[in-house]
C-alpha atoms as a PDB file:
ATOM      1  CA  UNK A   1     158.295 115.052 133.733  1.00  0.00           C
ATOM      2  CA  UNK A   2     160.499 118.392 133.498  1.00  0.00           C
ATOM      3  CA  UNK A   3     161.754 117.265 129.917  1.00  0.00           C
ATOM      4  CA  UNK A   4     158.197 115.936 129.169  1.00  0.00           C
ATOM      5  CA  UNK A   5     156.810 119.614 129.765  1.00  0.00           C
ATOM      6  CA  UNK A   6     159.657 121.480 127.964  1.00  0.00           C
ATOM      7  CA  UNK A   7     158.806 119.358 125.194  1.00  0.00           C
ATOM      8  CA  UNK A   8     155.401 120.297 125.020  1.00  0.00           C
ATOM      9  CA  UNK A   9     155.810 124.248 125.292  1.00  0.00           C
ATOM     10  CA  UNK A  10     158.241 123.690 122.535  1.00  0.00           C
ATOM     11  CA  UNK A  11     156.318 121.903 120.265  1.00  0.00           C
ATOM     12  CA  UNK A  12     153.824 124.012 121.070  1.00  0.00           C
ATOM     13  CA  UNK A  13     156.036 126.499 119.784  1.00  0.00           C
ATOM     14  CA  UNK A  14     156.777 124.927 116.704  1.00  0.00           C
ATOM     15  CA  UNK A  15     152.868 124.888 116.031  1.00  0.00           C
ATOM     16  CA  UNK A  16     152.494 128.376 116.582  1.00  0.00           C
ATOM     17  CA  UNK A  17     155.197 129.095 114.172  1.00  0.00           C
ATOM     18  CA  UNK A  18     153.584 126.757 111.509  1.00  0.00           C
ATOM     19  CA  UNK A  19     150.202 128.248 111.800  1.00  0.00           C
ATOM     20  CA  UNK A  20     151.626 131.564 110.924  1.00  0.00           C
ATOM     21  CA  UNK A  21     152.971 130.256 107.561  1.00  0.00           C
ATOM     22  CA  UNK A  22     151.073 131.554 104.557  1.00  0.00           C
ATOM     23  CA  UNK A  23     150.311 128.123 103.606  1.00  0.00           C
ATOM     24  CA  UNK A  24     147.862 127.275 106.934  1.00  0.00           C
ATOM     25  CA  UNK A  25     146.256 123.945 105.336  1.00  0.00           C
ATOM     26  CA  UNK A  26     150.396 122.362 104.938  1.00  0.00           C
ATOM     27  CA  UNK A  27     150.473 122.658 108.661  1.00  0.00           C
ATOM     28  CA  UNK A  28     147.531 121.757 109.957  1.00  0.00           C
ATOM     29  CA  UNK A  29     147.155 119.205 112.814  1.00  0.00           C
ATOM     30  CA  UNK A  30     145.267 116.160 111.633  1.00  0.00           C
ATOM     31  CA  UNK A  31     144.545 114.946 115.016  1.00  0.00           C
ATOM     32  CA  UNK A  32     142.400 118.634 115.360  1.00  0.00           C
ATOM     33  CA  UNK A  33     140.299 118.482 111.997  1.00  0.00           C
ATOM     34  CA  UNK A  34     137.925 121.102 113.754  1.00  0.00           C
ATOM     35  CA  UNK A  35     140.189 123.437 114.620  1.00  0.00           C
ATOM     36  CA  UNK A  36     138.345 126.235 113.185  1.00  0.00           C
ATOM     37  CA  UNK A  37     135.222 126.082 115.265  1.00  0.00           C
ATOM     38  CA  UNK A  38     137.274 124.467 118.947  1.00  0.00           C
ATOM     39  CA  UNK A  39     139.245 127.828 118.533  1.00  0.00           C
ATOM     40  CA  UNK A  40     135.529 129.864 118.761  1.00  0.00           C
ATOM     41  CA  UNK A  41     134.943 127.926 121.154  1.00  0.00           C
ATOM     42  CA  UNK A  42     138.126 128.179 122.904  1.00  0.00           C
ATOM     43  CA  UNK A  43     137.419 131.758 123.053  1.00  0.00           C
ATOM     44  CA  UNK A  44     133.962 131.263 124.266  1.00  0.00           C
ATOM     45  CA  UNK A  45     135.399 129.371 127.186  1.00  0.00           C
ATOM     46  CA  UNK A  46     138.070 131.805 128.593  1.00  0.00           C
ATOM     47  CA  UNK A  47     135.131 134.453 128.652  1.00  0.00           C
ATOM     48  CA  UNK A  48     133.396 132.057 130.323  1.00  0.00           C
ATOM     49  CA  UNK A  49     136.472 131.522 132.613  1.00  0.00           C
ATOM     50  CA  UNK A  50     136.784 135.094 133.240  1.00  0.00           C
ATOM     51  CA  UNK A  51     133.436 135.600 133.885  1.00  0.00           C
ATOM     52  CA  UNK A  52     132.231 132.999 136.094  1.00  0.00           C
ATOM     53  CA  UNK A  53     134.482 129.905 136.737  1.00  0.00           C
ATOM     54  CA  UNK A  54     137.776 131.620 138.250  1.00  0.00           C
ATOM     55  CA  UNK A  55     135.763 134.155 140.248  1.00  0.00           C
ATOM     56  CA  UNK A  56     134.076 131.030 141.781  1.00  0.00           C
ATOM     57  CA  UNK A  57     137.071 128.891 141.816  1.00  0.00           C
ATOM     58  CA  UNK A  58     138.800 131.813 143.859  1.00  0.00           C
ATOM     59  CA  UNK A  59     135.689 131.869 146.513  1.00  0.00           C
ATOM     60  CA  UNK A  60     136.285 128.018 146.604  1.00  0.00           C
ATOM     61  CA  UNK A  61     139.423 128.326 147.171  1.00  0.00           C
ATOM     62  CA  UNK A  62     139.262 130.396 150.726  1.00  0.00           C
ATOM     63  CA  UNK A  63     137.364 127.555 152.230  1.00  0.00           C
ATOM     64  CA  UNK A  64     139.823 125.646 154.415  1.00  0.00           C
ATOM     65  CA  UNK A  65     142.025 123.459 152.924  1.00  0.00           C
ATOM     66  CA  UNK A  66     140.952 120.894 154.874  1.00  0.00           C
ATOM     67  CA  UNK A  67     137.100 121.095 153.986  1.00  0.00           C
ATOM     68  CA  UNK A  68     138.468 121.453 150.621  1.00  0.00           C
ATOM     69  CA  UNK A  69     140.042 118.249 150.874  1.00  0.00           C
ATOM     70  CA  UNK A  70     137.643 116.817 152.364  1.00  0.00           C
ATOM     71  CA  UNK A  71     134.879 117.541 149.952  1.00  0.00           C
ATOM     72  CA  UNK A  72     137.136 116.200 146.953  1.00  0.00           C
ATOM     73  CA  UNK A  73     137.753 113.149 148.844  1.00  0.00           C
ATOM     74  CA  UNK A  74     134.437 112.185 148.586  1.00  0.00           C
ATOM     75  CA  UNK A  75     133.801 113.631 145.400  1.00  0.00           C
ATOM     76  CA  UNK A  76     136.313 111.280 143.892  1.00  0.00           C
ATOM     77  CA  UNK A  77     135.491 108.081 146.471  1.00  0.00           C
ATOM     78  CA  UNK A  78     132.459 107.790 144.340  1.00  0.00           C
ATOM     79  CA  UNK A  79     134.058 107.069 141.039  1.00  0.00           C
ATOM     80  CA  UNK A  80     136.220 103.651 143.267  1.00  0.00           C
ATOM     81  CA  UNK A  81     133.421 101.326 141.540  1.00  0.00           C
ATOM     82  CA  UNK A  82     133.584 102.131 138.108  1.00  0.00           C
ATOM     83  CA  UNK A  83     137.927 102.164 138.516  1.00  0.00           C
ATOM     84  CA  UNK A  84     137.218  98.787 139.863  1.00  0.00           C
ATOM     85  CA  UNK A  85     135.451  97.692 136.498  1.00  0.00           C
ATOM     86  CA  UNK A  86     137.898  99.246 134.141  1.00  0.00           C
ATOM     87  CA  UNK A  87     140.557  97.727 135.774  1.00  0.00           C
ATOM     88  CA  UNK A  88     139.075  94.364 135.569  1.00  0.00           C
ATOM     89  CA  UNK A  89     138.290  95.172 131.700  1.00  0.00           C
ATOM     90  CA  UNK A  90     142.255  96.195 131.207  1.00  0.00           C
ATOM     91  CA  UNK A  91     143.297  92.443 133.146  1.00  0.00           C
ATOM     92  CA  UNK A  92     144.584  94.739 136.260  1.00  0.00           C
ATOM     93  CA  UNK A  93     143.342  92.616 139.011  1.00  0.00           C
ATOM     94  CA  UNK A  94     145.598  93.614 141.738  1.00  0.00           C
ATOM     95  CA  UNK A  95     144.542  97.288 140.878  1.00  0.00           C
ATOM     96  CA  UNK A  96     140.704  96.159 141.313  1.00  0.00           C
ATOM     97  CA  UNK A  97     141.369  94.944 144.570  1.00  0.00           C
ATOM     98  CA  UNK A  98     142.876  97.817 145.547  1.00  0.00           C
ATOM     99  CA  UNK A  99     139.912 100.211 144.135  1.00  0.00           C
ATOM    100  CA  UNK A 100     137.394  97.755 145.678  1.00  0.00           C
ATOM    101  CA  UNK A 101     139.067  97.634 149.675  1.00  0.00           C
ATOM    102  CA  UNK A 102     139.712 101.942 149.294  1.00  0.00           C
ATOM    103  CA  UNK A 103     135.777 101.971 148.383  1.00  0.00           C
ATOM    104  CA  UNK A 104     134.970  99.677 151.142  1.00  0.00           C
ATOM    105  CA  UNK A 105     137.324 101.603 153.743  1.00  0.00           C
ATOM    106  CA  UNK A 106     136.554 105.177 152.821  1.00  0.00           C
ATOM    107  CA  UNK A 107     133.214 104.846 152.572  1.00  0.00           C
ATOM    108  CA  UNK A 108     132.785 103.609 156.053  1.00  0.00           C
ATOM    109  CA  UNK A 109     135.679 104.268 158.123  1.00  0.00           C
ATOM    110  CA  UNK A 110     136.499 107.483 156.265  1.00  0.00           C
ATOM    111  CA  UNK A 111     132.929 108.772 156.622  1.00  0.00           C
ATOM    112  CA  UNK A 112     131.362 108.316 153.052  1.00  0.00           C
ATOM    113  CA  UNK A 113     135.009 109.042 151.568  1.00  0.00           C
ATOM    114  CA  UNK A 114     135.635 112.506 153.436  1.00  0.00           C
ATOM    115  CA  UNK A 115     138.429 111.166 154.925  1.00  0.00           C
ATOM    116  CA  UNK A 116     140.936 109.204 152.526  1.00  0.00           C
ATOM    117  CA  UNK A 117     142.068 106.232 155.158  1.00  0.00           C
ATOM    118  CA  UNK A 118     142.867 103.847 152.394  1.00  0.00           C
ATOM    119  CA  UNK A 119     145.821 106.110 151.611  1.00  0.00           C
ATOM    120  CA  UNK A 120     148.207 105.946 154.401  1.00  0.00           C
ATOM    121  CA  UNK A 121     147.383 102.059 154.450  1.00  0.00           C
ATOM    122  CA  UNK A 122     149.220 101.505 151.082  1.00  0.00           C
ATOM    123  CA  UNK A 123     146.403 101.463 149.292  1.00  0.00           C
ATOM    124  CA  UNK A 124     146.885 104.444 146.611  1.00  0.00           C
ATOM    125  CA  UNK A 125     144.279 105.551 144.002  1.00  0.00           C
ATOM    126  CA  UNK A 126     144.051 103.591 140.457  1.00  0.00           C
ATOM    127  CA  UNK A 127     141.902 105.324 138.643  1.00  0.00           C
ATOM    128  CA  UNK A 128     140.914 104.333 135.337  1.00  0.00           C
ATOM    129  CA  UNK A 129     137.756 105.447 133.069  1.00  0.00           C
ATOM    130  CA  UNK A 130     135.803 103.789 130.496  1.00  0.00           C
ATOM    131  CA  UNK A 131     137.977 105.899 127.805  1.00  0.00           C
ATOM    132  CA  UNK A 132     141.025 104.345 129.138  1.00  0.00           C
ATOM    133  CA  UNK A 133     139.537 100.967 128.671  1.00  0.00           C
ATOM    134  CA  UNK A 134     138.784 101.448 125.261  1.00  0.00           C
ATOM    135  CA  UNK A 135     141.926 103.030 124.404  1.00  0.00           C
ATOM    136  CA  UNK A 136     143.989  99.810 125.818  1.00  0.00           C
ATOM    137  CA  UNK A 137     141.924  97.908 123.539  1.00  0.00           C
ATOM    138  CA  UNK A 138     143.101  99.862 120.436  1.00  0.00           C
ATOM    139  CA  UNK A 139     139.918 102.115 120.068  1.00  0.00           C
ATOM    140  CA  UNK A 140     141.020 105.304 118.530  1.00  0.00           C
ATOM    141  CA  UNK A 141     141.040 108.849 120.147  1.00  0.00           C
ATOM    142  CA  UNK A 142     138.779 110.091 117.470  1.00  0.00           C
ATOM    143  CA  UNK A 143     139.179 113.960 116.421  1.00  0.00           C
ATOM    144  CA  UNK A 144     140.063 116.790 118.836  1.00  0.00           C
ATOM    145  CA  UNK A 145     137.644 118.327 120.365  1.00  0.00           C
ATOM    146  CA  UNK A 146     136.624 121.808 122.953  1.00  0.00           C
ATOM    147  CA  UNK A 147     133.359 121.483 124.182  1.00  0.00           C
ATOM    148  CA  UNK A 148     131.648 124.793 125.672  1.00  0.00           C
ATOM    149  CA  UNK A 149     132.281 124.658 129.209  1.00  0.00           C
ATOM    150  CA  UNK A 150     134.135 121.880 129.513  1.00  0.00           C
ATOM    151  CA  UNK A 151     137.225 122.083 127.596  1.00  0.00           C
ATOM    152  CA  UNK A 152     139.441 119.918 125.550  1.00  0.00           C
ATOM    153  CA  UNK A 153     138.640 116.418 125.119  1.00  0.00           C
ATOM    154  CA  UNK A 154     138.694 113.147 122.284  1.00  0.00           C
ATOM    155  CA  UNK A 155     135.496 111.361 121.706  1.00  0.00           C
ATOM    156  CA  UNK A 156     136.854 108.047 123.721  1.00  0.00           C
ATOM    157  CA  UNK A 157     137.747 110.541 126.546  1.00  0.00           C
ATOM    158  CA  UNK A 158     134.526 111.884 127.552  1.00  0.00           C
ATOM    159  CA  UNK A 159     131.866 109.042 126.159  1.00  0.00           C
ATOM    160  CA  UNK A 160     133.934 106.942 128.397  1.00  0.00           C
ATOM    161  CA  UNK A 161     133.164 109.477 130.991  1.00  0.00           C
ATOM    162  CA  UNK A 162     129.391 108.902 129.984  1.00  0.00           C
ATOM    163  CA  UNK A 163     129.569 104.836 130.436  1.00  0.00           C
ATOM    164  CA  UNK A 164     131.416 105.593 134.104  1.00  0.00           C
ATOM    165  CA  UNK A 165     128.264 107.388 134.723  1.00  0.00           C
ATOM    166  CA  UNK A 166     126.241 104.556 134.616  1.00  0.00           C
ATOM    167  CA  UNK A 167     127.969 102.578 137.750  1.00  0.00           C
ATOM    168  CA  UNK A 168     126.731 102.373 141.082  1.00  0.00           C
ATOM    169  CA  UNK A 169     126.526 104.800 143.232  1.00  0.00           C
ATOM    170  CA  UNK A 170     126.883 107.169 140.444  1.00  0.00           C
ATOM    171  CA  UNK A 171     123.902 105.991 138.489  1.00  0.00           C
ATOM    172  CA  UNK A 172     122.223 106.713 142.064  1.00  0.00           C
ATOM    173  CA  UNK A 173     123.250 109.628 143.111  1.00  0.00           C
ATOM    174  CA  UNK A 174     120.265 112.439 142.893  1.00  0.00           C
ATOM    175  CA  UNK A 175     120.714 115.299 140.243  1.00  0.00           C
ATOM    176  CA  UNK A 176     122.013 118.286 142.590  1.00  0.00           C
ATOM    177  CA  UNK A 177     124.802 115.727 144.303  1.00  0.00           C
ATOM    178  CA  UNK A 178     125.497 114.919 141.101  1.00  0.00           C
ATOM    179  CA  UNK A 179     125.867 118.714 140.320  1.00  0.00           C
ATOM    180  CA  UNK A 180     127.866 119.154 143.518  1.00  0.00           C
ATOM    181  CA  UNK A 181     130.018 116.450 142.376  1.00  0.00           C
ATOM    182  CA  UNK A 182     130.799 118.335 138.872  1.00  0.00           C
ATOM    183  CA  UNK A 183     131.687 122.130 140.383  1.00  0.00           C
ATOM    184  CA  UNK A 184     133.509 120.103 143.478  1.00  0.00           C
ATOM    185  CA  UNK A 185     135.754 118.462 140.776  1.00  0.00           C
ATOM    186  CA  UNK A 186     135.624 121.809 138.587  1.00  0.00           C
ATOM    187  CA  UNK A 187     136.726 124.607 141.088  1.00  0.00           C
ATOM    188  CA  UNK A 188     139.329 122.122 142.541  1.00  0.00           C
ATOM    189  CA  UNK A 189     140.771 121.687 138.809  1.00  0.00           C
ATOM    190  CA  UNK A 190     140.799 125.095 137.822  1.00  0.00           C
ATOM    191  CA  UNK A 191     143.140 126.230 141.037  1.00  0.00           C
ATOM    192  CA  UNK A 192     145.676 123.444 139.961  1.00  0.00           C
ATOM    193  CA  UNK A 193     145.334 125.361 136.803  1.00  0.00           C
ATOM    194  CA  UNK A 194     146.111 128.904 138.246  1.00  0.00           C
ATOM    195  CA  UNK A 195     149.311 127.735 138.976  1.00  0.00           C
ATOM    196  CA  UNK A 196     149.965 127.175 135.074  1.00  0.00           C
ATOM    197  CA  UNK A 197     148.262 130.534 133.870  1.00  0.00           C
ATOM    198  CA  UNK A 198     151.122 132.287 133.791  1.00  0.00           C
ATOM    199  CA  UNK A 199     152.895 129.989 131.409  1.00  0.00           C
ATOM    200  CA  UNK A 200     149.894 129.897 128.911  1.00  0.00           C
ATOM    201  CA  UNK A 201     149.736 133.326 129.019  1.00  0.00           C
ATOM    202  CA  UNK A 202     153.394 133.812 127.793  1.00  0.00           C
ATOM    203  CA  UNK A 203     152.623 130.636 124.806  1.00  0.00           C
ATOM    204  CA  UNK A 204     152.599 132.333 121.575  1.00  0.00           C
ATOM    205  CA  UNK A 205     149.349 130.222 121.167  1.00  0.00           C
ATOM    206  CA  UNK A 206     147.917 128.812 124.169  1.00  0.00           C
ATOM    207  CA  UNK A 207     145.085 127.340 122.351  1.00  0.00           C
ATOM    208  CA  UNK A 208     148.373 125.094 120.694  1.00  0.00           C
ATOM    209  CA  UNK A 209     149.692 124.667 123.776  1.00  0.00           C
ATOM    210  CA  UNK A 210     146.281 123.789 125.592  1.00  0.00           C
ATOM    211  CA  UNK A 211     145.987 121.207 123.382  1.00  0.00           C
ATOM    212  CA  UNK A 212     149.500 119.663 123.547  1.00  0.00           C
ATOM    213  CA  UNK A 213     149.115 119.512 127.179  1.00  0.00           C
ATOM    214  CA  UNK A 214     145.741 118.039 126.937  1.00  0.00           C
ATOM    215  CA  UNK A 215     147.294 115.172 124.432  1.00  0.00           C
ATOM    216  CA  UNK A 216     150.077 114.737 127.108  1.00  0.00           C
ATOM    217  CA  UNK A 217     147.841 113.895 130.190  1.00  0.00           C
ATOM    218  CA  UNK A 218     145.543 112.008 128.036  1.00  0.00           C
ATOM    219  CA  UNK A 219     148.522 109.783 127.269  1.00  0.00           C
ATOM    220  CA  UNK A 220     149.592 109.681 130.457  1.00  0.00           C
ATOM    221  CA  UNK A 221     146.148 108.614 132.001  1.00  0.00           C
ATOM    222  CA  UNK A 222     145.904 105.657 128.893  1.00  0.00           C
ATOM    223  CA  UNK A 223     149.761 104.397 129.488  1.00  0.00           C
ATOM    224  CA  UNK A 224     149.469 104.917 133.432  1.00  0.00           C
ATOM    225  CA  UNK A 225     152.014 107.858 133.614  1.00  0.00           C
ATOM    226  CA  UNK A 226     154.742 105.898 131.572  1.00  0.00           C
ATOM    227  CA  UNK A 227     153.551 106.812 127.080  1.00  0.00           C
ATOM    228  CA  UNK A 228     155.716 105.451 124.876  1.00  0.00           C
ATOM    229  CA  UNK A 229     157.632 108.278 122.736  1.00  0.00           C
ATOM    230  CA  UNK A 230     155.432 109.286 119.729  1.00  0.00           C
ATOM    231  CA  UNK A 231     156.951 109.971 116.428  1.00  0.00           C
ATOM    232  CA  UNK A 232     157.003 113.441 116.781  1.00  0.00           C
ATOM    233  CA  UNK A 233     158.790 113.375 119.538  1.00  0.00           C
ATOM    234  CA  UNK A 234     161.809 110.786 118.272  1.00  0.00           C
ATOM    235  CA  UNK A 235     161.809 112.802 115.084  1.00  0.00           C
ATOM    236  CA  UNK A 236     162.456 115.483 117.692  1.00  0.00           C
ATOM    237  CA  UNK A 237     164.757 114.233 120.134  1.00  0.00           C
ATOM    238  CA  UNK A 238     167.104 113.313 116.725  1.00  0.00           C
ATOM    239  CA  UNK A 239     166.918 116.624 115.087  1.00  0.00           C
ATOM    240  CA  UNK A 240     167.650 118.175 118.113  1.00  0.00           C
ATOM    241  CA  UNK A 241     170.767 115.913 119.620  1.00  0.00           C
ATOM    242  CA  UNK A 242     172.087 115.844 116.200  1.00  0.00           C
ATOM    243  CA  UNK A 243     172.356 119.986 115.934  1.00  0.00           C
ATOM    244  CA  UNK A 244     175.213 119.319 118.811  1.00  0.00           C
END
C-alpha cells in the first residue's frame, strides 16, 4: 500500500508537470475529458469545504468516539442488503452469506446495527455496490467526473450508488434518516481525510492528485483491494528500475 501511494503522488507529479507544458491538449488525461469545468468545480467544493463541511466535520468529531462509532455502525448496517445482492450478481456466494448473517446479527443483537457484533465473530464487512457489479461485468468507468458537493466520481460509481438506493431498508427509510445517513457517512469521511490534508496541500496539483487517488480506491473497491498493474504503472515501474 506504501509503494501504491508513492506511486500515486508521483504520478501525480508527473501530471502536474505535463499540464504546465505549453502544449496542454498533448497531455491531457483522456480518462478526465471535462477537466475544464470538474476543476471549477473543484474549486467550488473546497470553498464549500472551508465554509461548511470541515467546520461541521470538526463539531462531529468531539462527539465521543464511541457514539461516533456507533452512529456509523448503523449508518453502514443498512447498506448489508444491497452488498448481499451485488455479491450474488459478482458469483460471491460465501461473501452473501456473510453480508446476509452480519445484517441479521447487527440488526438485532447489535441494536439496529449500533453495535457491530458480527465483527468479532469472523464475520468481516464485504461491501460491494451496484458500480462494482457492473464494473466486474466489463461496464466501463465512463468519463471523470466532480460533482458539486460530492466530489470525484465515474458514472458507474455513483449510478450504481443510485440502484443500491433502491434495496430494502434503504428504499424505506424516511427522507431525514436518509439525510442523517448521508452527513453520518460525510463528516465521518472527511476526518479520515484531515489526516491526508497536509499531503494535498504540499501536491503541486492536488486537483491531479485528488483524482489519482480517487482512480486508486475506485480500483481497489472493483478488484477487492488486490488491481492488477495498469499500463501506466508497468511503463513506470520499467523506466524507473531501468535508470539503476
Amino acid at each position: 500500500m506504501q509503494l501504491r501511494m508513492i506511486g500515486v503522488v508521483f504520478v501525480s507529479l508527473v501530471l502536474t508537470a505535463c499540464a504546465a507544458s505549453p502544449d496542454e491538449d498533448m497531455y491531457a488525461d483522456p480518462r478526465d475529458p471535462f477537466e475544464d469545468t470538474n476543476r471549477d468545480f473543484w474549486d467550488l467544493n473546497r470553498e464549500l469545504d472551508d465554509a461548511i463541511l470541515w467546520p461541521a466535520a470538526r463539531t462531529y468529531g468531539k462527539l465521543p468516539q464511541p457514539v461516533r462509532t456507533g452512529l456509523l455502525n448503523a449508518a453502514e448496517n443498512l447498506s448489508e442488503p444491497s452488498s448481499l445482492v451485488n455479491n450474488v450478481l459478482q458469483g460471491k456466494v460465501t461473501d452473501a452469506g456473510v453480508s446476509f448473517w452480519r445484517f441479521a446479527i447487527n440488526s438485532t443483537i447489535g441494536i439496529f446495527g449500533v453495535f457491530d457484533v458480527a465483527s468479532p465473530m469472523g464475520l468481516s464487512r464485504r461491501d460491494e455496490g451496484f458500480g462494482e457489479t457492473l464494473a466486474f461485468w466489463g461496464v466501463g468507468d465512463g468519463p471523470y467526473l466532480m460533482l458539486p458537493a460530492l466530489g470525484p466520481t465515474v458514472p458507474t460509481d455513483r449510478g450504481g450508488d443510485v440502484v443500491d438506493g433502491l434495496y430494502f431498508p434503504l428504499d424505506d427509510l424516511s427522507t431525514p434518516v436518509s439525510v442523517a445517513r448521508f452527513v453520518i457517512k460525510a463528516l465521518d469521511t472527511r476526518l479520515q481525510l484531515q489526516e491526508q490534508e497536509e499531503l494535498l496541500e504540499n501536491s503541486l496539483d492536488p486537483y491531479a492528485f485528488v483524482r489519482e487517488a480517487y482512480y486508486q480506491r475506485w480500483r481497489d473497491k472493483v478488484f477487492d483491494g488486490n488491481p492488477p498493474p495498469t499500463e501506466a504503472e508497468e511503463e513506470l515501474d520499467e523506466d524507473f528500475y531501468d535508470q539503476f
